[in-house]
PDB file of N, CA and C in Angstrom:
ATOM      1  N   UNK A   1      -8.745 -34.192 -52.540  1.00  0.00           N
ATOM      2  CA  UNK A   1      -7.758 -34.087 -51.483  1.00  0.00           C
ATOM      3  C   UNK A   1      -7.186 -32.668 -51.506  1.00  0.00           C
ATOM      4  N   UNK A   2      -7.143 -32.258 -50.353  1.00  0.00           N
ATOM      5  CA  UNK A   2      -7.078 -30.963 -50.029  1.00  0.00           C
ATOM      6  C   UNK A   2      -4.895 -30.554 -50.352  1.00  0.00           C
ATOM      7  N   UNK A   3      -4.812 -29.798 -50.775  1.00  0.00           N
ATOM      8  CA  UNK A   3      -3.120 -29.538 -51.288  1.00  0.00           C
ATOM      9  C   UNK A   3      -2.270 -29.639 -49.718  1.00  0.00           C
ATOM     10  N   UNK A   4      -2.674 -29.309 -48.438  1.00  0.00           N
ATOM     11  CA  UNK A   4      -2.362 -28.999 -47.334  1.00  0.00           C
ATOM     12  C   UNK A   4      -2.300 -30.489 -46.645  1.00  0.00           C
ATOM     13  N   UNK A   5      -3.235 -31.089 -47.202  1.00  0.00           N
ATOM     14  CA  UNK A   5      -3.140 -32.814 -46.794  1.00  0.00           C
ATOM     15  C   UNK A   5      -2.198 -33.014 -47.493  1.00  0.00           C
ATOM     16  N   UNK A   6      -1.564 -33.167 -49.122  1.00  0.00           N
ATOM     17  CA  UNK A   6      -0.060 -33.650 -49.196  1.00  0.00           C
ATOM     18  C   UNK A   6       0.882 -32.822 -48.425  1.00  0.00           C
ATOM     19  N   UNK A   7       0.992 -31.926 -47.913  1.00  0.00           N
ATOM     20  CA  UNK A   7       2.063 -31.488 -47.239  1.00  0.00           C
ATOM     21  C   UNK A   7       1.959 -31.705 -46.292  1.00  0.00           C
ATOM     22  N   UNK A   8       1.108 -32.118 -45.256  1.00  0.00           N
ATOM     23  CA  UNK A   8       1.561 -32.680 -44.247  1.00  0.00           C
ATOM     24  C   UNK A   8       1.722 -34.230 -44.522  1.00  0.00           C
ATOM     25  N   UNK A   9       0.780 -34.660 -45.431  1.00  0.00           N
ATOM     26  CA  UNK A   9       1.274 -36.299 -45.538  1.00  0.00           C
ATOM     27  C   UNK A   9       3.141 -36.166 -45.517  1.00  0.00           C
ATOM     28  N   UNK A  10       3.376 -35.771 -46.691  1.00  0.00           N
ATOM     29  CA  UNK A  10       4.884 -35.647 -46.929  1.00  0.00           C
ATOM     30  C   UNK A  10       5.749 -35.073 -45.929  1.00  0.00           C
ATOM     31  N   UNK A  11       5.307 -34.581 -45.404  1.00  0.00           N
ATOM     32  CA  UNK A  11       6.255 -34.127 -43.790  1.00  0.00           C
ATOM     33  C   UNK A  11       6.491 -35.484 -43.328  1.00  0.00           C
ATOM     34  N   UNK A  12       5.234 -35.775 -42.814  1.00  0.00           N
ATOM     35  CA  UNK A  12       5.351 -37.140 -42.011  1.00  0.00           C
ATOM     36  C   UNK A  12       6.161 -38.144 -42.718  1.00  0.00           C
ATOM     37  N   UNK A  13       5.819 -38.498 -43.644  1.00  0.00           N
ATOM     38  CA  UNK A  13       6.316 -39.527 -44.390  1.00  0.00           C
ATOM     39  C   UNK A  13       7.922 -39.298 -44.254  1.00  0.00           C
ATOM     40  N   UNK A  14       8.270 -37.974 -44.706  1.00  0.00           N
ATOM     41  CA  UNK A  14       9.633 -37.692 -44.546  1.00  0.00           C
ATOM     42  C   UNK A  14      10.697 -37.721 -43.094  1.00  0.00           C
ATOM     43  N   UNK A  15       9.527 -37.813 -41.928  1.00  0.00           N
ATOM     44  CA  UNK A  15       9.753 -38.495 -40.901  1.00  0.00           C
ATOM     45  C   UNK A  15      10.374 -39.139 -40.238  1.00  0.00           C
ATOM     46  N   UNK A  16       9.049 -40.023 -40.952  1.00  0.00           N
ATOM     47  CA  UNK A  16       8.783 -41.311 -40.268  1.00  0.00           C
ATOM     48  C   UNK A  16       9.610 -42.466 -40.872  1.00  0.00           C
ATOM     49  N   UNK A  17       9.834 -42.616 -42.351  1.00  0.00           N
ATOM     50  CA  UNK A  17      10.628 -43.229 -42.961  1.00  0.00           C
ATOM     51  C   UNK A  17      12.305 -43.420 -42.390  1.00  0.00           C
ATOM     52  N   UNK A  18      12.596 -42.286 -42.358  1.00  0.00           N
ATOM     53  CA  UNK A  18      14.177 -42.425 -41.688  1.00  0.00           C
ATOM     54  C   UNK A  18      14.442 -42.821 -40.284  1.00  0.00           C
ATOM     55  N   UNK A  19      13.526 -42.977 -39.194  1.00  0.00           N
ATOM     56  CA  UNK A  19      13.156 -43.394 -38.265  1.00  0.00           C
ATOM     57  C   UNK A  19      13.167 -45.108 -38.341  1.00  0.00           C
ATOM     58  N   UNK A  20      12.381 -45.409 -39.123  1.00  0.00           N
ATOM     59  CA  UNK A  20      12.058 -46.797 -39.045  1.00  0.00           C
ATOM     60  C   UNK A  20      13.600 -46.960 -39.695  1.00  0.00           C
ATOM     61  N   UNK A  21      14.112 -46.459 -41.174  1.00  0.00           N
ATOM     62  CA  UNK A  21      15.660 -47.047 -41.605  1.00  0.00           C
ATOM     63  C   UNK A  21      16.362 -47.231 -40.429  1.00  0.00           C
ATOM     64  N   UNK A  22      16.408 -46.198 -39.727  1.00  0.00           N
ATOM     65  CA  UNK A  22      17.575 -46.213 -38.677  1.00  0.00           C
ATOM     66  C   UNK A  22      17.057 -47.409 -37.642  1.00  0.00           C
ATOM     67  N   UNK A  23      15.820 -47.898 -36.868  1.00  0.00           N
ATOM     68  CA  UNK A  23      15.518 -48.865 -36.089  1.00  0.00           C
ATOM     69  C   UNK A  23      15.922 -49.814 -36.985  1.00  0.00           C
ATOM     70  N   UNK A  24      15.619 -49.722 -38.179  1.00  0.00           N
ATOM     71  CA  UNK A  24      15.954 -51.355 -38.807  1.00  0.00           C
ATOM     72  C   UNK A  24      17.236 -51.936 -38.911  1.00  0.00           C
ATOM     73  N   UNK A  25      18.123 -50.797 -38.979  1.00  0.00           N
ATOM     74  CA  UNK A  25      19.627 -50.898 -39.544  1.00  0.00           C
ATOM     75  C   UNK A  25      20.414 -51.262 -37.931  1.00  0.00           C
ATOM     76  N   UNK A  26      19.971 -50.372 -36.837  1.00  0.00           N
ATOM     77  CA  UNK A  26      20.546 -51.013 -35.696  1.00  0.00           C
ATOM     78  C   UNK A  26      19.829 -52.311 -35.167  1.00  0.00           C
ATOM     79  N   UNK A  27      18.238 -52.564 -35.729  1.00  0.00           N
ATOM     80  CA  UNK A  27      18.125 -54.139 -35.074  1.00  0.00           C
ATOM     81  C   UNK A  27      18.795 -55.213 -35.741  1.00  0.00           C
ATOM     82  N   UNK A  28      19.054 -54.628 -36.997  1.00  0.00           N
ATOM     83  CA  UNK A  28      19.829 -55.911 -37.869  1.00  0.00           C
ATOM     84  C   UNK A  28      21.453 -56.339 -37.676  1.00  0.00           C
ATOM     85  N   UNK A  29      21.908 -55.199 -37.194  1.00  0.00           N
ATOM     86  CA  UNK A  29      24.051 -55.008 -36.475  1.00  0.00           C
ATOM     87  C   UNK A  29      23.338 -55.997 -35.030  1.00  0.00           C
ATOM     88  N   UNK A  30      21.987 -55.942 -34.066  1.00  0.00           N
ATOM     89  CA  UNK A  30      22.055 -56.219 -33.398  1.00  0.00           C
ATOM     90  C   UNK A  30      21.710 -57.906 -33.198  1.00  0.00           C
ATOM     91  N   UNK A  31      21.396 -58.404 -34.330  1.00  0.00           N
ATOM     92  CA  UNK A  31      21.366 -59.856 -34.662  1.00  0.00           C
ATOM     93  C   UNK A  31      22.630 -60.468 -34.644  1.00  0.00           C
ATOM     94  N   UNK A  32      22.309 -61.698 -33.636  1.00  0.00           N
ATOM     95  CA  UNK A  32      23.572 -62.229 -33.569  1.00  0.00           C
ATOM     96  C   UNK A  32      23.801 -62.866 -34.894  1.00  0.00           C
ATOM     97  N   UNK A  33      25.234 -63.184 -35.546  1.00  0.00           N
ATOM     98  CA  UNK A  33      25.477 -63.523 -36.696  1.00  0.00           C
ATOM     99  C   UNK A  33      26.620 -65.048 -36.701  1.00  0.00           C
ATOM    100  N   UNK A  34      26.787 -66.157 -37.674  1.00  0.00           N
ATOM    101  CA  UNK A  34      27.052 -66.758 -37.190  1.00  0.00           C
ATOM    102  C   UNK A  34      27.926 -67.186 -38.525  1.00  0.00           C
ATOM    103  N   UNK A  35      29.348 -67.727 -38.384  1.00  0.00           N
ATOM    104  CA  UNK A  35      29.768 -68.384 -39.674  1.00  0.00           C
ATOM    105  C   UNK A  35      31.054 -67.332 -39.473  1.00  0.00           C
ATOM    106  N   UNK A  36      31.647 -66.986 -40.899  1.00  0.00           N
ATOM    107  CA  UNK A  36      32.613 -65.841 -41.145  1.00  0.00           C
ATOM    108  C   UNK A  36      32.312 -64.735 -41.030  1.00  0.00           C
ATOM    109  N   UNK A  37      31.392 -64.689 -40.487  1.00  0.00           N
ATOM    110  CA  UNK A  37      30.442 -63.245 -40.692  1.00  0.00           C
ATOM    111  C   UNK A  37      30.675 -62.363 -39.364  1.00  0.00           C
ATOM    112  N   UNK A  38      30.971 -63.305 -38.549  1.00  0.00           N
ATOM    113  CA  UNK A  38      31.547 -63.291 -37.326  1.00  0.00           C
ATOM    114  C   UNK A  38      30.257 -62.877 -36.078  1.00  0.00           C
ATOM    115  N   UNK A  39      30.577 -62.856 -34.525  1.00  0.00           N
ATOM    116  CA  UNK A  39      29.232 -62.451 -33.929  1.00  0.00           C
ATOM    117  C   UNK A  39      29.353 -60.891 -33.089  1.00  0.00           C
ATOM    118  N   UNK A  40      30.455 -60.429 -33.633  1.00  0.00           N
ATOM    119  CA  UNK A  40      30.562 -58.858 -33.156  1.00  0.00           C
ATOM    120  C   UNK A  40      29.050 -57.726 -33.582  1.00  0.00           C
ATOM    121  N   UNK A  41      29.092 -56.844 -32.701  1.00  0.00           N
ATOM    122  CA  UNK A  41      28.192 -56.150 -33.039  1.00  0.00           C
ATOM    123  C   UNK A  41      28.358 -54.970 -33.893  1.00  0.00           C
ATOM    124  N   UNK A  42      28.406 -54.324 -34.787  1.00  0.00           N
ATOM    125  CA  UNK A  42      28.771 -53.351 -35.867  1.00  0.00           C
ATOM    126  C   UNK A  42      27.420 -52.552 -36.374  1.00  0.00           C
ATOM    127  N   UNK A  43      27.508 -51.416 -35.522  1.00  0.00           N
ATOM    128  CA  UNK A  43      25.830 -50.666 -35.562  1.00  0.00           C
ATOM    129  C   UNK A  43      26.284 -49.938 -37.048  1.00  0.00           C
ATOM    130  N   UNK A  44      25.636 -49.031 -37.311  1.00  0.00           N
ATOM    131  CA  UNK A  44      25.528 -48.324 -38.670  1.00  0.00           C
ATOM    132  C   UNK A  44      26.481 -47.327 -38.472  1.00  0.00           C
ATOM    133  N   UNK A  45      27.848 -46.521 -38.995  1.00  0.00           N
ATOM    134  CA  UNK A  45      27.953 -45.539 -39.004  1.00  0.00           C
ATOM    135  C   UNK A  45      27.925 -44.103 -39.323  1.00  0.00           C
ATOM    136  N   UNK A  46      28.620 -43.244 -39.486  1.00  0.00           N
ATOM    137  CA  UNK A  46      27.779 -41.979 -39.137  1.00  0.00           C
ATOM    138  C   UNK A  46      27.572 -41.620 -40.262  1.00  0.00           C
ATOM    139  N   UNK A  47      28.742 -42.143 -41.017  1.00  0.00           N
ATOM    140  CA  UNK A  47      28.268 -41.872 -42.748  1.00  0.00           C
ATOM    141  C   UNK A  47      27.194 -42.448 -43.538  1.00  0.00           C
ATOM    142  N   UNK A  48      27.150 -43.782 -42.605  1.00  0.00           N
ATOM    143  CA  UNK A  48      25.941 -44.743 -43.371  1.00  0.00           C
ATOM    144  C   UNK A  48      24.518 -43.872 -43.017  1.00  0.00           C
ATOM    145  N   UNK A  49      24.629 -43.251 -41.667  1.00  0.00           N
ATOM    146  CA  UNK A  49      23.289 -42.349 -41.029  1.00  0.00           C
ATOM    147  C   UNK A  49      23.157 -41.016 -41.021  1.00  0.00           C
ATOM    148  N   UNK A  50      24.064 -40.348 -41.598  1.00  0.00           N
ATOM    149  CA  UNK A  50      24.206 -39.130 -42.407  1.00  0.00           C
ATOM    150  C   UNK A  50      22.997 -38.447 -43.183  1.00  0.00           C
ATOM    151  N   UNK A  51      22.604 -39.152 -44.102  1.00  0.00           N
ATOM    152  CA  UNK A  51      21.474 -39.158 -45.194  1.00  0.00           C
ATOM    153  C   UNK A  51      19.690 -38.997 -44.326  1.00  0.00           C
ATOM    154  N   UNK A  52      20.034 -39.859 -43.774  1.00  0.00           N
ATOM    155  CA  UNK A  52      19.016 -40.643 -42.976  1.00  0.00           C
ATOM    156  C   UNK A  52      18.279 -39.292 -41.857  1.00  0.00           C
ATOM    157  N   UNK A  53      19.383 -38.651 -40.966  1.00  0.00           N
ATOM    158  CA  UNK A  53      19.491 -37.428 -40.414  1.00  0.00           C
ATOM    159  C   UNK A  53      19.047 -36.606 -40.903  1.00  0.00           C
ATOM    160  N   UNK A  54      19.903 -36.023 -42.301  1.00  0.00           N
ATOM    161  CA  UNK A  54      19.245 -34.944 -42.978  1.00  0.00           C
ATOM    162  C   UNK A  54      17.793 -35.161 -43.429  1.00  0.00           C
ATOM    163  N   UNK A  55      17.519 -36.407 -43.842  1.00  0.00           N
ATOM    164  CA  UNK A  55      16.095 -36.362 -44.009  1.00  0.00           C
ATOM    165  C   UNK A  55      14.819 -36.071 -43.024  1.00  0.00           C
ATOM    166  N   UNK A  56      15.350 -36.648 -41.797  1.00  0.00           N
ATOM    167  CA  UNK A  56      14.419 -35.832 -41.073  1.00  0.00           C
ATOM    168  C   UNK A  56      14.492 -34.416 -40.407  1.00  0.00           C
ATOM    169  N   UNK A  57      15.686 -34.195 -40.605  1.00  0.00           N
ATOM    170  CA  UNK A  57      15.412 -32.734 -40.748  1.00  0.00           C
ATOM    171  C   UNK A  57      14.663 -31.875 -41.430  1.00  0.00           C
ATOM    172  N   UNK A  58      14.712 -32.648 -42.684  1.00  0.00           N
ATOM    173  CA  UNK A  58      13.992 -31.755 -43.829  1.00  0.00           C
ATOM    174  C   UNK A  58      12.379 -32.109 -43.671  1.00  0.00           C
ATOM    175  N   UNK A  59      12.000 -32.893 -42.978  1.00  0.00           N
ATOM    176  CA  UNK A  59      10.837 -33.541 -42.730  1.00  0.00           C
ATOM    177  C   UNK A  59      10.573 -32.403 -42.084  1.00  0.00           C
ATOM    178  N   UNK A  60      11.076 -32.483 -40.862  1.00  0.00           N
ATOM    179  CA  UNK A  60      10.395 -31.500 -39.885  1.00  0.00           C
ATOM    180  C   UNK A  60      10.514 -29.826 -40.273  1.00  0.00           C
ATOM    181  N   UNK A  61      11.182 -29.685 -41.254  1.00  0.00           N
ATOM    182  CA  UNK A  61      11.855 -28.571 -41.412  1.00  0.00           C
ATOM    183  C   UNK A  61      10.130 -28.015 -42.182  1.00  0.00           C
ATOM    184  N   UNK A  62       9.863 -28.909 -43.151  1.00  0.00           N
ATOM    185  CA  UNK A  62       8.832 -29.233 -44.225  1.00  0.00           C
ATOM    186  C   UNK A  62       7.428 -29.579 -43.383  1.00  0.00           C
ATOM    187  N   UNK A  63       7.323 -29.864 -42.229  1.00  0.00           N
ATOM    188  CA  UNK A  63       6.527 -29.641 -41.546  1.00  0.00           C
ATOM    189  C   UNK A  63       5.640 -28.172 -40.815  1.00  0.00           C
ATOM    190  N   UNK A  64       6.935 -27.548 -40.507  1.00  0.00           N
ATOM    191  CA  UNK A  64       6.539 -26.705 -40.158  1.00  0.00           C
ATOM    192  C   UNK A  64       6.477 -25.757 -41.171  1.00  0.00           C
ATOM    193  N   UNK A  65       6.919 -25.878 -42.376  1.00  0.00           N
ATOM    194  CA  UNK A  65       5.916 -24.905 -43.363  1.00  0.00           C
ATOM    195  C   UNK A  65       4.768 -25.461 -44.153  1.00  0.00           C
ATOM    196  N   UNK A  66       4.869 -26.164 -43.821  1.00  0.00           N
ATOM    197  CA  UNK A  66       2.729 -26.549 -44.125  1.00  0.00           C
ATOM    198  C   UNK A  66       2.115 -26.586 -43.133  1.00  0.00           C
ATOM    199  N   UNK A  67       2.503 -26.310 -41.681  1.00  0.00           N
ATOM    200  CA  UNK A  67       1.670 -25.660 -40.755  1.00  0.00           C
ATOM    201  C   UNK A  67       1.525 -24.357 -40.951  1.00  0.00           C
ATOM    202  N   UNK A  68       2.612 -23.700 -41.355  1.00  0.00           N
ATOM    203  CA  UNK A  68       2.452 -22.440 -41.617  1.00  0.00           C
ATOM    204  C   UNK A  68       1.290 -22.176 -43.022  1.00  0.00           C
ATOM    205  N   UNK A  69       1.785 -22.697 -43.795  1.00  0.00           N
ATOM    206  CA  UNK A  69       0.738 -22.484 -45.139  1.00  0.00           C
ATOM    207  C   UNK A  69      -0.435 -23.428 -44.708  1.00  0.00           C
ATOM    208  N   UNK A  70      -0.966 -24.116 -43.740  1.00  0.00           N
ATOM    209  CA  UNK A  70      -2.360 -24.463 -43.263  1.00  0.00           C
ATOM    210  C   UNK A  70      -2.405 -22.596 -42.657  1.00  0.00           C
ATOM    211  N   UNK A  71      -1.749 -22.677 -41.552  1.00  0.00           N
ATOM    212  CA  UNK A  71      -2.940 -21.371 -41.164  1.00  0.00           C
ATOM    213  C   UNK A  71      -2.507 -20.087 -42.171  1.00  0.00           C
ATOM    214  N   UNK A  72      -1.686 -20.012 -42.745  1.00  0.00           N
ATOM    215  CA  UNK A  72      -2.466 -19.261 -43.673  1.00  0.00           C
ATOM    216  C   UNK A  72      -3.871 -19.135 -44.912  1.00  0.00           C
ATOM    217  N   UNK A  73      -3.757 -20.765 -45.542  1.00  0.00           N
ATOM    218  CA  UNK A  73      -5.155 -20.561 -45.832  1.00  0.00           C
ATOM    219  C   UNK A  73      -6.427 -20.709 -44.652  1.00  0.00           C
ATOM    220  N   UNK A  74      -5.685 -20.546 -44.206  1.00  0.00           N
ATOM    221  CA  UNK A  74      -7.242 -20.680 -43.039  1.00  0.00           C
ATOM    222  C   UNK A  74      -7.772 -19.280 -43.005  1.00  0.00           C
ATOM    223  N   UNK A  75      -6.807 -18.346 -42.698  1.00  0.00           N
ATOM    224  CA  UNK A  75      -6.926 -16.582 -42.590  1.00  0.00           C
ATOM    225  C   UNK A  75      -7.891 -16.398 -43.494  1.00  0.00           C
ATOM    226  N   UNK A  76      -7.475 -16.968 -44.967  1.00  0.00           N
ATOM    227  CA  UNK A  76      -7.531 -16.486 -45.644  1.00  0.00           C
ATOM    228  C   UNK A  76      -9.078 -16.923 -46.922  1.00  0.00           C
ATOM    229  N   UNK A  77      -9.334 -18.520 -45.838  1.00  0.00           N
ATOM    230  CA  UNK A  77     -10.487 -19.005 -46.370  1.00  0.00           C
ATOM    231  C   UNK A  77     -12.106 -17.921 -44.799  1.00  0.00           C
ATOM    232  N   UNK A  78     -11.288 -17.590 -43.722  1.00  0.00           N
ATOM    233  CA  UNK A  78     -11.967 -16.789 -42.718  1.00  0.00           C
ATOM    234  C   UNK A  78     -12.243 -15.416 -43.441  1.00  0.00           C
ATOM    235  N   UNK A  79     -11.301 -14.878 -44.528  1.00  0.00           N
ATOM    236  CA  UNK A  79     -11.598 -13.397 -44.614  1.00  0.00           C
ATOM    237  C   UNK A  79     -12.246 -13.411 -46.055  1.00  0.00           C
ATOM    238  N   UNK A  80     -12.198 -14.336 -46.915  1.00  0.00           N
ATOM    239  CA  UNK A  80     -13.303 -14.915 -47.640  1.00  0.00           C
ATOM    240  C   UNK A  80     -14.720 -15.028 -47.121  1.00  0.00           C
ATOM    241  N   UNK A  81     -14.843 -15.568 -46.186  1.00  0.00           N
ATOM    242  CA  UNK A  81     -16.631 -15.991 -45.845  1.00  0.00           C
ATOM    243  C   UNK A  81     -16.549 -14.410 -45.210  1.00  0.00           C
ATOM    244  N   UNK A  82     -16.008 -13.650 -44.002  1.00  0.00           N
ATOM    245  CA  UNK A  82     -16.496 -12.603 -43.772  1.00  0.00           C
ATOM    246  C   UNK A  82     -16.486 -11.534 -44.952  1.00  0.00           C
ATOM    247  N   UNK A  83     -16.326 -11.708 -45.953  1.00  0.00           N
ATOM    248  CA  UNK A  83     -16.361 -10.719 -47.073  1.00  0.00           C
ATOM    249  C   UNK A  83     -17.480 -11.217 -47.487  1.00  0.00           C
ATOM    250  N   UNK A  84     -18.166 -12.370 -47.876  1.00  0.00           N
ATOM    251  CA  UNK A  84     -19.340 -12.810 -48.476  1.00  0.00           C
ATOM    252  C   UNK A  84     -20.746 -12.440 -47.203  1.00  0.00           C
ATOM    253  N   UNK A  85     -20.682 -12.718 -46.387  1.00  0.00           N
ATOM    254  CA  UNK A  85     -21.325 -12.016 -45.195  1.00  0.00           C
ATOM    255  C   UNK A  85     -21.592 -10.448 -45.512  1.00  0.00           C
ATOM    256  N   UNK A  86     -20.833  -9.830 -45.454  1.00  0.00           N
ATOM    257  CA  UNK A  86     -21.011  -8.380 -45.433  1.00  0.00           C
ATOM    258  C   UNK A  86     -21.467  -7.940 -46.604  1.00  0.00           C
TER     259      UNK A  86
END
């Protein structure tokens, strides 16, 4: 496995994960609830989704430097073969 495949795996992952937390956490406030629990709706707040945010920031943040370090070894696997050529 190529080093450039974990970094983009891990971008994504870093994603995609906080994405799904956050769908899960508002479909679950959005279940009706029944007993003492009461049947108001109470989505996640900003502190609870705080974490969640920064992570995909850092996802994408972390994305775009393993796009960057893909095309750099690319340059750099290109000026390799034209050196073996010549």
């Amino acid at each position: 496995m190529n080093r450039n495949t974990i970094y983009f795996a891990s971008a994504i992952f870093c994603i995609v994960v906080p994405i799904v937390a956050l769908w899960y956490g508002y479909w679950v406030a959005a279940q009706p609830k029944v007993g003492p629990v009461g049947n108001g709706i109470k989505p996640p707040t900003f502190q609870q989704t705080f974490p969640l945010y920064i992570a995909m920031l850092i996802g994408i943040r972390y994305l775009m430097i393993a796009i960057l370090r893909y095309r750099e070894y690319k340059k750099s696997q290109q000026k390799s073969n034209n050196e073996e050529i010549d």
